[in-house]
Protein backbone atom coordinates (compact mmCIF):
# COMPACT_ATOMS: atom_id res chain seq x y z
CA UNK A 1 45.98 104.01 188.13
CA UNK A 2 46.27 104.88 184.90
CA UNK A 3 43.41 104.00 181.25
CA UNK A 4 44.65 103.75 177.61
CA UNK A 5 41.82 103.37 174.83
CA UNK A 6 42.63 100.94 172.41
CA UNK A 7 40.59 99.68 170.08
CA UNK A 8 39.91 95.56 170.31
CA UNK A 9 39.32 92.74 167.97
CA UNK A 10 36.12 90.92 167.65
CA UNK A 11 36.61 88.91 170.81
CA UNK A 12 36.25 92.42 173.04
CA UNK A 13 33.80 92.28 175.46
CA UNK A 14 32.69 88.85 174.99
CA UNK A 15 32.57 86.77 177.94
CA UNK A 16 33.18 83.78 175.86
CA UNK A 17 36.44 84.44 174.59
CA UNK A 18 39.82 86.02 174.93
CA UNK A 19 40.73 89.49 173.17
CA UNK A 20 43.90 91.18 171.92
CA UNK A 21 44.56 95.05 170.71
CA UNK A 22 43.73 95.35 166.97
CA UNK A 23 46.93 97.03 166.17
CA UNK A 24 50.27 96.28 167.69
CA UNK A 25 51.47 98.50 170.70
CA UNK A 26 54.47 101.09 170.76
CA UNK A 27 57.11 100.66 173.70
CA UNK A 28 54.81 102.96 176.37
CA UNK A 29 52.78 100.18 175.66
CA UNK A 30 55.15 97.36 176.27
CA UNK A 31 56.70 99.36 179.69
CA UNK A 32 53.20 99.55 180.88
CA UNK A 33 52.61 96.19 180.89
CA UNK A 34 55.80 95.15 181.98
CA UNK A 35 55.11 97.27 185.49
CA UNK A 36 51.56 96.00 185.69
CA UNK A 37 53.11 92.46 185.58
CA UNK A 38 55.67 93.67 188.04
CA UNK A 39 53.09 95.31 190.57
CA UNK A 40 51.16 92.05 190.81
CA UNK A 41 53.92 90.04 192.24
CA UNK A 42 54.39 91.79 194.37
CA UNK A 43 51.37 93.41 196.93
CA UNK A 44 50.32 96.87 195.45
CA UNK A 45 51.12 100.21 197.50
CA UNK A 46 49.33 103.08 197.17
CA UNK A 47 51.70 105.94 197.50
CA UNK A 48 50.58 109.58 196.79
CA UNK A 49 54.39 110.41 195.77
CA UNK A 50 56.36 108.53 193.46
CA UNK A 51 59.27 106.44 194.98
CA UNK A 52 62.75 107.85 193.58
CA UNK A 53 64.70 105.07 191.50
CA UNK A 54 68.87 104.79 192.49
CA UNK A 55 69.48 106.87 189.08
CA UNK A 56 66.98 109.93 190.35
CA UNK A 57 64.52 109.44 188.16
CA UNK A 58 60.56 108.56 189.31
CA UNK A 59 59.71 105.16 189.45
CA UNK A 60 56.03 104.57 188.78
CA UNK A 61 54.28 102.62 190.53
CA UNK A 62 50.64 102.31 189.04
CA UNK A 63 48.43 99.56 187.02
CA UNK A 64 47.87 100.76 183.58
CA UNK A 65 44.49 99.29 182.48
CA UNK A 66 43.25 99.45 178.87
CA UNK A 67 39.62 100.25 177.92
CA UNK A 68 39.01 97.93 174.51
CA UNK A 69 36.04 99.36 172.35
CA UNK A 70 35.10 97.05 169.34
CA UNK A 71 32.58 97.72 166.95
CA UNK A 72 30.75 95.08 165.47
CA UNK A 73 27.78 95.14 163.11
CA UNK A 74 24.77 96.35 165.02
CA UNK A 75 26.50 97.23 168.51
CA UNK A 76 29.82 98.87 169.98
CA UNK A 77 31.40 96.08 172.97
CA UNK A 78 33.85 97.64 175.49
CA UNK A 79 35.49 96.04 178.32
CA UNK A 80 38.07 97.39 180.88
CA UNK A 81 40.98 95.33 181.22
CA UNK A 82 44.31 94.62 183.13
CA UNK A 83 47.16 93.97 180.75
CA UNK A 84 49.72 91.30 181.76
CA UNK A 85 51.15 90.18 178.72
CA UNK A 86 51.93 91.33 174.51
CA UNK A 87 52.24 88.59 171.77
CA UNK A 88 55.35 88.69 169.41
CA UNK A 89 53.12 90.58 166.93
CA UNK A 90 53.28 93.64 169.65
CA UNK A 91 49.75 93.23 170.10
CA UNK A 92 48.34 93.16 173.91
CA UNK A 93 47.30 89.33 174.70
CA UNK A 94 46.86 88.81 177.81
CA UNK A 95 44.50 90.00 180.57
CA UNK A 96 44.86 89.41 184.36
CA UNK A 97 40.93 91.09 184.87
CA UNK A 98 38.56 92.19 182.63
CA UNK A 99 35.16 94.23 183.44
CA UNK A 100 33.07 93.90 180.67
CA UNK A 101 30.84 96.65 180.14
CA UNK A 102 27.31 96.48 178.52
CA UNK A 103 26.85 96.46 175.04
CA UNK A 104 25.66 99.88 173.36
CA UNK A 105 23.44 99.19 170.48
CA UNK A 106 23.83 101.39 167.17
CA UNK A 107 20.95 102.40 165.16
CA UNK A 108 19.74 99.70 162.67
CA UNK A 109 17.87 102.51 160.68
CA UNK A 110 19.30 104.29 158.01
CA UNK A 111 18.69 108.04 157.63
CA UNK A 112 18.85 109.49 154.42
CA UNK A 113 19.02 112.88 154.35
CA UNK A 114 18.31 115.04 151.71
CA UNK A 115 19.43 118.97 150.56
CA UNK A 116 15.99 121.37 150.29
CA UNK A 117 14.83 121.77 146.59
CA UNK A 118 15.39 123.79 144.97
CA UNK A 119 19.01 124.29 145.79
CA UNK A 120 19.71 128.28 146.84
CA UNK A 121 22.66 129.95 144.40
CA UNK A 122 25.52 130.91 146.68
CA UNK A 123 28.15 133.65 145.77
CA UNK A 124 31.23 134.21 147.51
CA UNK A 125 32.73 137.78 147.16
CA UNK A 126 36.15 137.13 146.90
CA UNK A 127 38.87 140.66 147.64
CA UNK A 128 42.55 140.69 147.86
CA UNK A 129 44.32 141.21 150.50
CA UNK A 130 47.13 143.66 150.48
């Protein structure tokens, strides 16, 4: 199993409705989802080593999920999420699970902070180097 962060759109961890990636997705992306959608037709093995592929290379064989964060106006929503599918935009679409996670409330309050008075005079001694 392997995570990517990514960061959502407003509809991330909302029960209520469906969410895509905020920025379109590179090909690692794309080949990640493609195997995801590949591992769940057929049943899922867990192997400890990777099965070799007729040309000798690895052939993976693990669900890539992505962890969305959004942050909205008073609170940061994440959910954990199985990618199946990527709109023509290159954005990921579509989600075959998603575990959403508790919303983490930011801090209303704003904190202004302010320099001691009066403000101390700082030299810099400044040498060549040879």
């Amino acid at each position: 199993m392997a995570i990517a962060v990514a960061t959502g759109d407003d509809a991330t961890g909302r029960i209520d409705a469906s969410p895509t990636t905020k920025s379109s997705k590179g090909p690692s992306t794309a080949d990640a989802v493609n195997s995801n959608q590949m591992q769940l037709e057929l049943p899922y093995i867990f192997d400890s080593a990777p099965v070799v592929a007729d040309d000798g290379s690895p052939e993976e064989k693990r669900m890539t999920w992505i962890l969305l964060v959004h942050r909205a106006h008073n609170e940061v929503r994440c959910e954990l999420s199985l990618p199946t599918s990527m709109g023509t935009d290159g954005r990921v679409d579509g989600w075959r699970e998603r575990i959403i996670l508790k919303a983490i409330p930011t801090d209303p309050e704003v904190i202004e902070i302010t320099p001691p008075q009066p403000l101390p005079d700082i030299s810099v001694d400044v040498k060549r180097r040879a």
